[in-house]
C-alpha atoms as a PDB file:
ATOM      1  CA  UNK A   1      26.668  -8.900 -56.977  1.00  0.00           C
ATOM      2  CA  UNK A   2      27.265 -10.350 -53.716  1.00  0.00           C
ATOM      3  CA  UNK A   3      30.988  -9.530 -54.066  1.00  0.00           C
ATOM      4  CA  UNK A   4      30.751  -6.035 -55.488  1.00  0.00           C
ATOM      5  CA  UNK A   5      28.465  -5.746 -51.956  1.00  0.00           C
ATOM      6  CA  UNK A   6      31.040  -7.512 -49.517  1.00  0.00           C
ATOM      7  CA  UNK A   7      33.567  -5.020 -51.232  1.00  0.00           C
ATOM      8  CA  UNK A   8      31.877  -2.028 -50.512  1.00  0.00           C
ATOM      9  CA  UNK A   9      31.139  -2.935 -47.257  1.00  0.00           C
ATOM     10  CA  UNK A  10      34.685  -3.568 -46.368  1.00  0.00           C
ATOM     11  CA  UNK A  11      35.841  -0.055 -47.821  1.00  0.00           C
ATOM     12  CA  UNK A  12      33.436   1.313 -45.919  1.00  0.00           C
ATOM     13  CA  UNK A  13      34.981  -0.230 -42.767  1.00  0.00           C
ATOM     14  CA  UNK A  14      38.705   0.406 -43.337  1.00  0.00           C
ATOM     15  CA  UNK A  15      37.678   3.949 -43.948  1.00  0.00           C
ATOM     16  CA  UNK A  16      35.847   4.430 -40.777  1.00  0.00           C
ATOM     17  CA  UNK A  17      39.105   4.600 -38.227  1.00  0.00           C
ATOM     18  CA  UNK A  18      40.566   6.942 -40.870  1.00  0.00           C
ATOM     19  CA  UNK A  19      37.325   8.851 -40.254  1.00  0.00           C
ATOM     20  CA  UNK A  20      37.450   9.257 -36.876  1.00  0.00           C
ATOM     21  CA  UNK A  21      41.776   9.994 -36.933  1.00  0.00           C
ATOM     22  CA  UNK A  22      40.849  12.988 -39.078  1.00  0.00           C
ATOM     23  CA  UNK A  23      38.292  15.166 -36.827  1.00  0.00           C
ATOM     24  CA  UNK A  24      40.363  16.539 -33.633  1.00  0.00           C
ATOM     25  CA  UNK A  25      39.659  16.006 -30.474  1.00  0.00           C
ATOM     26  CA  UNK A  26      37.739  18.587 -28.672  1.00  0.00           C
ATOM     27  CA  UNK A  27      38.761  18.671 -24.767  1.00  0.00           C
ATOM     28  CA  UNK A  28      36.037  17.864 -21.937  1.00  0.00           C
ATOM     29  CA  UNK A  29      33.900  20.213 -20.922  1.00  0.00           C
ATOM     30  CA  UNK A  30      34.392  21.023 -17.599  1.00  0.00           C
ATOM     31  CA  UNK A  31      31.119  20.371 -15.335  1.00  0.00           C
ATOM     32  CA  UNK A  32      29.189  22.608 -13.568  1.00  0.00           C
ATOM     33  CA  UNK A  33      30.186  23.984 -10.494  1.00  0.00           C
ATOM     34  CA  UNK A  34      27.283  24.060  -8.345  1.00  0.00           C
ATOM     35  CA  UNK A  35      27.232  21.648  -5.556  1.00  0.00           C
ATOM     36  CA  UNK A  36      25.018  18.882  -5.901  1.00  0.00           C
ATOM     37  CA  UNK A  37      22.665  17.408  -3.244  1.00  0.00           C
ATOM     38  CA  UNK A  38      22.480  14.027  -3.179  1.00  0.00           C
ATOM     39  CA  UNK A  39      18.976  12.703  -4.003  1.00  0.00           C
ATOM     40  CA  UNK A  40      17.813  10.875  -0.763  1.00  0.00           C
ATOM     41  CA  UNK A  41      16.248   7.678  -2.318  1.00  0.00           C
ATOM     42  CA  UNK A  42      14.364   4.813  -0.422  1.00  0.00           C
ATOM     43  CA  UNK A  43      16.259   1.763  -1.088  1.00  0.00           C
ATOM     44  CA  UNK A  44      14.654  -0.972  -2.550  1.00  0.00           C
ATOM     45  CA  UNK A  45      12.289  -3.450  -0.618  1.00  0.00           C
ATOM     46  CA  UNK A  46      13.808  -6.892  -1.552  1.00  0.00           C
ATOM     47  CA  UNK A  47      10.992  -8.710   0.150  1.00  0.00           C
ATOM     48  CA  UNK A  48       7.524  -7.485  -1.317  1.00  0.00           C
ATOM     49  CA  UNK A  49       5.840  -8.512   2.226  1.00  0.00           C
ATOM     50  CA  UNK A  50       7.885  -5.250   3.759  1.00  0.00           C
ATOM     51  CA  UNK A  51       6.400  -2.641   1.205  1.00  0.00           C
ATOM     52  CA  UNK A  52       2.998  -0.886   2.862  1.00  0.00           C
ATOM     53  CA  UNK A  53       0.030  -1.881   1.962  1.00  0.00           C
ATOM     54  CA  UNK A  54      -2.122   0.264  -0.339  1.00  0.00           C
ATOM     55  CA  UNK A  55      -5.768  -0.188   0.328  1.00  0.00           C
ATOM     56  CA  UNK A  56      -8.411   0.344  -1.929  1.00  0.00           C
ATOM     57  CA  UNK A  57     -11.921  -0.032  -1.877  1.00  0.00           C
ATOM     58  CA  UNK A  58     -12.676  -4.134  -2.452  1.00  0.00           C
ATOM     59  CA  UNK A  59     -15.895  -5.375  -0.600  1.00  0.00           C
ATOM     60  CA  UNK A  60     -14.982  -9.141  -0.936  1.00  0.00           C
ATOM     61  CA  UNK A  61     -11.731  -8.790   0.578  1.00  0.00           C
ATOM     62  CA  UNK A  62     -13.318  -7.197   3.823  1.00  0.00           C
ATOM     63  CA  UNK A  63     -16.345  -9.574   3.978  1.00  0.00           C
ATOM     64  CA  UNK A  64     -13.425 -12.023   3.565  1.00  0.00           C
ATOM     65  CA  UNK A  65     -11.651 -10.314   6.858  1.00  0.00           C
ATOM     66  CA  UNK A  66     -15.256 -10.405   8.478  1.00  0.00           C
ATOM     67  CA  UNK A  67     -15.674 -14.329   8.312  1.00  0.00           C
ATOM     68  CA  UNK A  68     -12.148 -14.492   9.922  1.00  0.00           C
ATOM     69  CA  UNK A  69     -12.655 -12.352  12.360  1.00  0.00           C
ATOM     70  CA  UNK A  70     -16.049 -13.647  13.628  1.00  0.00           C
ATOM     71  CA  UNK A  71     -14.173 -16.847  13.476  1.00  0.00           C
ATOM     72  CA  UNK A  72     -11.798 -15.592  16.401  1.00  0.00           C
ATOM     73  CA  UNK A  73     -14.118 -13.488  17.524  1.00  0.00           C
ATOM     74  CA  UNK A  74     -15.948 -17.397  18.470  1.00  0.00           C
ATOM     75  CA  UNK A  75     -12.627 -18.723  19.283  1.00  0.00           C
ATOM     76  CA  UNK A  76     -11.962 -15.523  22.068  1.00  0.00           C
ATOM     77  CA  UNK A  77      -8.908 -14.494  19.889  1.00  0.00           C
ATOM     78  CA  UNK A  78      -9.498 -10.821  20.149  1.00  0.00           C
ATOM     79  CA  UNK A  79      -6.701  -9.521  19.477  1.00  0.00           C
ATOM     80  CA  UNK A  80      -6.607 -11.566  16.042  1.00  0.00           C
ATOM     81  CA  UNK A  81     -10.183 -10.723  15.723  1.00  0.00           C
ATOM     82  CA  UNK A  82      -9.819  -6.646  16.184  1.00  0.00           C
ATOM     83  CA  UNK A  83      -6.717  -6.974  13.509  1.00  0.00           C
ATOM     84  CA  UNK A  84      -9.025  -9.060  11.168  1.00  0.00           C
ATOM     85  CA  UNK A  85     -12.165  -6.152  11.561  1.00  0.00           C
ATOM     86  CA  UNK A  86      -9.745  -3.523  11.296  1.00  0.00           C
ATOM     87  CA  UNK A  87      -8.569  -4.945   7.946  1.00  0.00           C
ATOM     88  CA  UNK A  88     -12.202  -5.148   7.188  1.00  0.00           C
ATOM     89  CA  UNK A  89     -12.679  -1.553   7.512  1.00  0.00           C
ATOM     90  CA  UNK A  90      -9.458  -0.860   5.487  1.00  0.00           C
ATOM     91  CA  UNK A  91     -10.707  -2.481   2.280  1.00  0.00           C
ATOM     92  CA  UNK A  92     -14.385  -1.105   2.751  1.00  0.00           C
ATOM     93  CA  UNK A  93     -15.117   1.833   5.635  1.00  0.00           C
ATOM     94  CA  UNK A  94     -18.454   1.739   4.873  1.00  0.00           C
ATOM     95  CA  UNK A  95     -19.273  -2.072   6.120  1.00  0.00           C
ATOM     96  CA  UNK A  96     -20.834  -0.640   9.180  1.00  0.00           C
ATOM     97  CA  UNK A  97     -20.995  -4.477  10.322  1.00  0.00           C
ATOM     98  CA  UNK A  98     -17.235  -4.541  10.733  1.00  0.00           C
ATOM     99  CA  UNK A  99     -16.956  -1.831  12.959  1.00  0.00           C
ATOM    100  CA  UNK A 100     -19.331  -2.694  14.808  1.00  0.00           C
ATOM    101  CA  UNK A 101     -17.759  -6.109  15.743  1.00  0.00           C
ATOM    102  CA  UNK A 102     -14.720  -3.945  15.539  1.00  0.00           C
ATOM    103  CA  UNK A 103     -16.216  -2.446  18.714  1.00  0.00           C
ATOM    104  CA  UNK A 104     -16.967  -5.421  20.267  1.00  0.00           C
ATOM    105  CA  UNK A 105     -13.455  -6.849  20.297  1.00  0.00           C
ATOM    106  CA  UNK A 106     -11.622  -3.968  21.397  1.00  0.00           C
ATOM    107  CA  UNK A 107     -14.524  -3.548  24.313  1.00  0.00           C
ATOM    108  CA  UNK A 108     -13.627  -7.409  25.099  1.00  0.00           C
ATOM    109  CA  UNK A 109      -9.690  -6.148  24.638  1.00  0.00           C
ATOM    110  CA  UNK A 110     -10.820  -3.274  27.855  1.00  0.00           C
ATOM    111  CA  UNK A 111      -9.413  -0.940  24.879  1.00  0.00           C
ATOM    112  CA  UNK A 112     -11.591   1.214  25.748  1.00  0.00           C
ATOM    113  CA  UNK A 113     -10.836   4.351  23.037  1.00  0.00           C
ATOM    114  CA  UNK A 114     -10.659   2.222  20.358  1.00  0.00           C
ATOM    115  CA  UNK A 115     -13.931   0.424  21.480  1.00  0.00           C
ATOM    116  CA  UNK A 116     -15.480   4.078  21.397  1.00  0.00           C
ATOM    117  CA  UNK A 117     -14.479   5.224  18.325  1.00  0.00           C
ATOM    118  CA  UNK A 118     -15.637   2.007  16.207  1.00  0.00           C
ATOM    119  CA  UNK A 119     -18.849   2.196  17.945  1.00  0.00           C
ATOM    120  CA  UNK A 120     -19.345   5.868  17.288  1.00  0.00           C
ATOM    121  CA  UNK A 121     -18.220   5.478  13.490  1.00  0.00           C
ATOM    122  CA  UNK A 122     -20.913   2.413  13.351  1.00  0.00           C
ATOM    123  CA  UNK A 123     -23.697   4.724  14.713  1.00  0.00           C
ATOM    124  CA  UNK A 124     -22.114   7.380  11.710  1.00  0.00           C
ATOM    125  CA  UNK A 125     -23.311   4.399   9.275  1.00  0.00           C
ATOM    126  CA  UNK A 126     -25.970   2.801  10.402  1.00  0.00           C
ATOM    127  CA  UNK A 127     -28.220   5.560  12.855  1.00  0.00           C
ATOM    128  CA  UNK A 128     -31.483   3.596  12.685  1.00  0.00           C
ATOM    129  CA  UNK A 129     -29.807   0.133  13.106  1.00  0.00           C
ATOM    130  CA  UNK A 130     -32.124  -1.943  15.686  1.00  0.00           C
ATOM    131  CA  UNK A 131     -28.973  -1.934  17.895  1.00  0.00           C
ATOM    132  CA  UNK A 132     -28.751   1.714  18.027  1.00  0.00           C
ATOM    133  CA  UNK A 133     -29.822   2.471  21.364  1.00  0.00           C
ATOM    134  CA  UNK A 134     -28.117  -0.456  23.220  1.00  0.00           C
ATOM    135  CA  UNK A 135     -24.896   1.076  21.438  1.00  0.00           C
ATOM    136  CA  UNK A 136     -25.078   4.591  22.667  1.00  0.00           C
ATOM    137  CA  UNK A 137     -25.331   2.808  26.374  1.00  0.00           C
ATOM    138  CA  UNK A 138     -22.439   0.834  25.396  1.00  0.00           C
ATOM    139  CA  UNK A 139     -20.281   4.433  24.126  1.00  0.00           C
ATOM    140  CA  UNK A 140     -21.627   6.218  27.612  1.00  0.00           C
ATOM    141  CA  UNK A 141     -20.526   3.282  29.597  1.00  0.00           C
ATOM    142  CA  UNK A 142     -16.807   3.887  28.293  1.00  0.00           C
ATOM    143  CA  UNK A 143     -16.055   7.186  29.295  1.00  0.00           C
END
């Protein structure tokens, strides 16, 4: 059996090119003739660091980013410190404590819009904090 299948199977094959002799060639189609615009594409990243970061809401990344920046905050790093709150507020903008020390590092920065707005958006969370009134002296003060 195993020859009458290698036989057949080498028929087959001998008869393919014959096949393909037989049916004529058709010529090219010629291709359309609008004009094409090439696709802009964004090349690719080849370091992942470079790509943009996509946030999304993770609380123990930003309580993570909250110990850091207290940590400069102590060390009178503010500039790390504002990065690490900012990044705090990023991964959860409803951690009214990070904006609030947020605030508190761009105020020691004498960036004084910045210092504003985080203290403003901590009142938005947290209106009835114990803090509350000593922070609205703190916004008036930076006009």
């Amino acid at each position: 059996m195993s020859r009458w299948v290698s036989t057949l199977l080498f028929s087959s094959l001998l008869a393919l090119p014959a096949r393909a002799q037989d049916v004529p060639k058709q010529p090219p189609k010629p291709p359309a003739q609008q004009p094409q615009q090439p696709e802009e594409q964004e090349p690719p990243e080849e370091d992942a660091n470079l790509k943009p970061k996509v946030y999304s809401f993770n609380p123990l990344q930003a309580n993570k980013e909250l110990q850091v920046g207290d940590l400069y905050l102590k060390k009178r790093s503010y500039k790390a410190a504002a990065g690490r709150f900012r990044e705090a507020t990023r991964w959860n903008p409803n951690l009214a404590e990070a904006w609030l020390r947020l605030g508190e590092a761009e105020e020691k920065r004498k960036n004084r819009k910045d210092a504003k707005e985080a203290y403003a958006k901590y009142l938005e969370l947290q209106p009835e904090a114990k803090d509350a009134a000593e922070i609205r002296k703190k916004i008036a003060s930076l006009h």
